[in-house]
C-alpha atoms as a PDB file:
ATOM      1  CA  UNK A   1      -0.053 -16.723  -9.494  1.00  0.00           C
ATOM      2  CA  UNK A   2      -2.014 -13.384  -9.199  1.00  0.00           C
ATOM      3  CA  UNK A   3      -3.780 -12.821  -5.919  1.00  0.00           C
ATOM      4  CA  UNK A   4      -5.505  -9.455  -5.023  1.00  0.00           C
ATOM      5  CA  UNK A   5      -5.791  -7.850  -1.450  1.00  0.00           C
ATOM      6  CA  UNK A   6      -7.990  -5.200  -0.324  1.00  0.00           C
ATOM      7  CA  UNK A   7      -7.262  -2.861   3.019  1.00  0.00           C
ATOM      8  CA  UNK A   8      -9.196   0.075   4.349  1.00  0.00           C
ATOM      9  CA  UNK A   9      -7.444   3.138   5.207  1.00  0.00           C
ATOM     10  CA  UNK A  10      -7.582   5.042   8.459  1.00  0.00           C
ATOM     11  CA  UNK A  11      -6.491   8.573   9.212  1.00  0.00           C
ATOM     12  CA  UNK A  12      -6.136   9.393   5.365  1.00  0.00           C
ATOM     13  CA  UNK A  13      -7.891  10.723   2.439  1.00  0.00           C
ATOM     14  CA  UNK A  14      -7.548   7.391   0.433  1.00  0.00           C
ATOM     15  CA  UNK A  15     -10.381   4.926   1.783  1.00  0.00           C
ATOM     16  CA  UNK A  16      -9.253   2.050   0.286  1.00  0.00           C
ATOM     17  CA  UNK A  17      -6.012   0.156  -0.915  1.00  0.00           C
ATOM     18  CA  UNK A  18      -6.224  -2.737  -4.041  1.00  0.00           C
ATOM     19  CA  UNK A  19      -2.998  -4.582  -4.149  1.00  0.00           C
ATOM     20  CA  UNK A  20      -2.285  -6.893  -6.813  1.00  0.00           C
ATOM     21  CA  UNK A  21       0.367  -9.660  -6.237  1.00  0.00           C
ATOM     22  CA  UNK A  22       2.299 -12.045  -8.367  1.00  0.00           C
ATOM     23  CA  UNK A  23       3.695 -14.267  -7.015  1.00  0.00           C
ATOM     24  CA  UNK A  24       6.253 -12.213  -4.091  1.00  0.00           C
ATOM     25  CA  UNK A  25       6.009  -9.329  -6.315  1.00  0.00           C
ATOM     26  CA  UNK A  26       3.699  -6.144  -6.417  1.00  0.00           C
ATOM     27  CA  UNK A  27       1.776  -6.386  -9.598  1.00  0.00           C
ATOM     28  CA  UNK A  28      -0.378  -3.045  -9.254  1.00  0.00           C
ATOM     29  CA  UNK A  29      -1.578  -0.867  -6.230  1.00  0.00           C
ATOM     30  CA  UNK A  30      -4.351   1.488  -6.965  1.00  0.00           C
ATOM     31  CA  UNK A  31      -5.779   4.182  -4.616  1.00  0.00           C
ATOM     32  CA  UNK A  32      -9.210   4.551  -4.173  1.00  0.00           C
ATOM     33  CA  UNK A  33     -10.065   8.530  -3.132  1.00  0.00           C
ATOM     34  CA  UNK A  34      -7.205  10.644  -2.009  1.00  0.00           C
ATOM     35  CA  UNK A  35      -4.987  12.578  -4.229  1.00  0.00           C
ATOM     36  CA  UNK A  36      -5.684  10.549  -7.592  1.00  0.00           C
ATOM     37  CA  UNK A  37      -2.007  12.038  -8.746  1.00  0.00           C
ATOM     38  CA  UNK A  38      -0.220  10.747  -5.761  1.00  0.00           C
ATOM     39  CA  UNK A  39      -2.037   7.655  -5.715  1.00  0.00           C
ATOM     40  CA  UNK A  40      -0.825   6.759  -9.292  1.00  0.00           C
ATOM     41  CA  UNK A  41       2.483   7.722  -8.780  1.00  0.00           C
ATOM     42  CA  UNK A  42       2.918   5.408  -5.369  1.00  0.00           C
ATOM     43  CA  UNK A  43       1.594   2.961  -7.563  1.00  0.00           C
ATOM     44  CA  UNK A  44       3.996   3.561 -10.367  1.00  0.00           C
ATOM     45  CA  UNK A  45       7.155   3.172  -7.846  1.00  0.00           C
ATOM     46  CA  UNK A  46       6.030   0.760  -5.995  1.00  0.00           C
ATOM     47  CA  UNK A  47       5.286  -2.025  -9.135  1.00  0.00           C
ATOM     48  CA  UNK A  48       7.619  -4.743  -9.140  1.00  0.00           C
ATOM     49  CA  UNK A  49       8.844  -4.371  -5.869  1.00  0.00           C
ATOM     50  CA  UNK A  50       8.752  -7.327  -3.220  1.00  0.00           C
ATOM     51  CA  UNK A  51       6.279  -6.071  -0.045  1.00  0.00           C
ATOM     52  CA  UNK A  52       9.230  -6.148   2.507  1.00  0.00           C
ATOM     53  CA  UNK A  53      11.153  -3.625   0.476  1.00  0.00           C
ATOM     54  CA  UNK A  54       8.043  -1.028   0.513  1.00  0.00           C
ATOM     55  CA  UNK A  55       7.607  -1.412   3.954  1.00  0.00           C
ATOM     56  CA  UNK A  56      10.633  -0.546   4.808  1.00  0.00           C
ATOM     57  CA  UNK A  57      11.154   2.747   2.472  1.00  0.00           C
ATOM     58  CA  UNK A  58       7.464   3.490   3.607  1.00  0.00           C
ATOM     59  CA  UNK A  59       6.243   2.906   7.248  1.00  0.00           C
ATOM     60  CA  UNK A  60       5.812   5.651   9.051  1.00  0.00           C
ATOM     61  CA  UNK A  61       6.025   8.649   6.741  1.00  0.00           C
ATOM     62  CA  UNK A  62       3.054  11.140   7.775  1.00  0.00           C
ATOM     63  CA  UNK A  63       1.604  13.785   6.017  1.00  0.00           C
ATOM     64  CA  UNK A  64       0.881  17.353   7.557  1.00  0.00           C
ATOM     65  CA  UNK A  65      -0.120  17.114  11.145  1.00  0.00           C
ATOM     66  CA  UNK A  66      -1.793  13.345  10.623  1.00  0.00           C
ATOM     67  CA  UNK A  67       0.103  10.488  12.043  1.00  0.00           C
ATOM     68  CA  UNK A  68       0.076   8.541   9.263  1.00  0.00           C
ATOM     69  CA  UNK A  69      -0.138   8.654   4.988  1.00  0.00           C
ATOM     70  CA  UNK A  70      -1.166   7.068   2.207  1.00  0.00           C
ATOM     71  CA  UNK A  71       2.573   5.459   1.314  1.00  0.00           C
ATOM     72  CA  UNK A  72       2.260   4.567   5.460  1.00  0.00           C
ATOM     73  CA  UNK A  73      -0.869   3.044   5.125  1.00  0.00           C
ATOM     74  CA  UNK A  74       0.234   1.257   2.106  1.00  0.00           C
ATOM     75  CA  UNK A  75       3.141  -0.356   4.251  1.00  0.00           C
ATOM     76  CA  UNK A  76       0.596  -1.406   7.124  1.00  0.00           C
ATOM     77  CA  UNK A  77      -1.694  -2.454   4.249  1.00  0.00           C
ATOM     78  CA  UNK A  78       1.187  -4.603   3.157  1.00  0.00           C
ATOM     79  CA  UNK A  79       2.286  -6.152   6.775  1.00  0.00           C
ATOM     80  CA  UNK A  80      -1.572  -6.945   7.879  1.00  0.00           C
ATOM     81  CA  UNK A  81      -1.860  -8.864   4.027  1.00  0.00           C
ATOM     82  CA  UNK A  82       1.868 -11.205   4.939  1.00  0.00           C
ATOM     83  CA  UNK A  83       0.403 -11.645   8.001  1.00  0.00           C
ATOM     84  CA  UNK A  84      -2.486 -12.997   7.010  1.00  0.00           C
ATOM     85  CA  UNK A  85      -0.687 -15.077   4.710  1.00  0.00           C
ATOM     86  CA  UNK A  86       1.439 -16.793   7.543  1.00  0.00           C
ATOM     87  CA  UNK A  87      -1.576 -17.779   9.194  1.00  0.00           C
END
């Protein structure tokens, strides 16, 4: 079953994270602003991986002097959408 989840970014050039699900499974994640290159290719890596995996390989990478990224946001992105599935 498909389900799509939507997160705003903070501290990055991305605004906006679409993550498609099936099932346990990472169906598509698409970028919206940022660098559209980067963006496609977190995307690309990330499809068909299960959420926990992702966050693990990507919380808390940052990018230049900013505390955070757009794989990092994508891993907080993914923990706020399981939590809201446990509640």
């Amino acid at each position: 079953m498909d389900s799509v989840y939507t997160y705003k970014t903070h501290g990055t050039c991305s605004r906006q994270i679409e993550i498609e699900m099936d099932g346990d499974v990472i169906k598509s994640v698409k970028f919206d602003g940022g660098c559209n290159g980067n963006g496609k290719g977190i995307g690309s890596l990330v499809r068909g991986m299960k959420p926990d995996e992702v966050i693990a390989r990507c919380k808390g990478i940052t990018c230049g002097r900013r505390p955070t990224s757009c794989p990092d946001q994508l891993a907080k992105a993914l923990e706020e959408m399981k939590h809201a599935k446990e509640d």
